[in-house]
Protein backbone atom coordinates (compact mmCIF):
# COMPACT_ATOMS: atom_id res chain seq x y z
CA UNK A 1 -45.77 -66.91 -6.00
CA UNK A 2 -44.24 -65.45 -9.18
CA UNK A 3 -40.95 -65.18 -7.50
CA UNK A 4 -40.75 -68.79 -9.39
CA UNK A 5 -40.36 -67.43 -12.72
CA UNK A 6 -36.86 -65.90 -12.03
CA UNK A 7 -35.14 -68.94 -13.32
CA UNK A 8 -37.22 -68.27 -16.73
CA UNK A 9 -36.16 -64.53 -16.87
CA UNK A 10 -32.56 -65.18 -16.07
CA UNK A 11 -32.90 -68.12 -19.11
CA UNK A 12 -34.24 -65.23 -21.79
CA UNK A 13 -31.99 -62.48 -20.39
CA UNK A 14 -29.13 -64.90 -21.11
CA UNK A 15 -30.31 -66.01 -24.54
CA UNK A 16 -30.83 -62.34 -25.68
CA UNK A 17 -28.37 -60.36 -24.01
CA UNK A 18 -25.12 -63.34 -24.07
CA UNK A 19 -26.14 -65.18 -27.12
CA UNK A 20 -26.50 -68.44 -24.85
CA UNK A 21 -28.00 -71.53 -26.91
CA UNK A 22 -31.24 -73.15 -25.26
CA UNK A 23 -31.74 -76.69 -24.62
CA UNK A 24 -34.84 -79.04 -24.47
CA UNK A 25 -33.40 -79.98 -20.52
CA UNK A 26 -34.16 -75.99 -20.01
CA UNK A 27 -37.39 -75.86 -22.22
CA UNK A 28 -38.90 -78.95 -20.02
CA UNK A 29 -37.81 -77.12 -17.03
CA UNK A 30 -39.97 -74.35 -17.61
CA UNK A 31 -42.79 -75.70 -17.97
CA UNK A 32 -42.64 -77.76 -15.04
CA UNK A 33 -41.86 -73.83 -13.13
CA UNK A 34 -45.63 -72.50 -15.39
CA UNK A 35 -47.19 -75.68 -14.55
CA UNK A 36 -46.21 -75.32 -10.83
CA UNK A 37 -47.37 -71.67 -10.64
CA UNK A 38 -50.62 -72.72 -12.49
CA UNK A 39 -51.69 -75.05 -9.80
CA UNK A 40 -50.10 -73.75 -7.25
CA UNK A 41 -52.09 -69.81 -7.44
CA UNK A 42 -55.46 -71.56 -8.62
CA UNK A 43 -54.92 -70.46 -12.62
CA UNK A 44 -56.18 -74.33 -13.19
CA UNK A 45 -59.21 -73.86 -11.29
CA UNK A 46 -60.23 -71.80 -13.54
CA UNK A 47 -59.63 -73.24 -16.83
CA UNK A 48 -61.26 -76.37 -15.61
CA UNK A 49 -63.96 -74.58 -14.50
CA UNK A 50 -64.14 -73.03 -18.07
CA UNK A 51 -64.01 -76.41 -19.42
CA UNK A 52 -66.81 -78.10 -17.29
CA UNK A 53 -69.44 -75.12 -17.74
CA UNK A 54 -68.53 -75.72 -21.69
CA UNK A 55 -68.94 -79.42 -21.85
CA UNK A 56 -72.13 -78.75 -19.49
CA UNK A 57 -73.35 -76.44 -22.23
CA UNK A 58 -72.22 -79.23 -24.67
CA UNK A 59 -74.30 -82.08 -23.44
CA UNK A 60 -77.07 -79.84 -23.03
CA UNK A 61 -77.39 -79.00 -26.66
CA UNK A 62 -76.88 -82.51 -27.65
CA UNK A 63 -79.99 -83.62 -25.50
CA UNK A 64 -81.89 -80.83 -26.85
CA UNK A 65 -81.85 -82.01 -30.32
């Protein structure tokens, strides 16, 4: 799954070791690559199971009050 992320280490390798400038086009492009590995090995599950037990917890302490 990670093998995506080449693209982003070839991007920094040039930037630090040739001096190559960085655009925006590049930027957007990797995050589109960490978004795509996010979903695509279950990271968001997680986080948005993080965020639903919190805003469980959330309404809970607002009805207790």
């Amino acid at each position: 799954m990670f093998i995506n992320l080449n693209p982003l280490f070839s991007l920094l390798g040039a930037h630090w070791l040739l001096g190559e400038p960085i655009s925006w086009m590049q930027l957007a492009g990797f995050l589109f690559i960490v978004a795509g590995v996010m979903f695509g090995s279950g990271g968001m599950d997680d986080v948005i199971a993080r965020f639903r037990r919190a805003k469980a917890v959330e309404g809970g302490r607002k009805a207790g009050m």
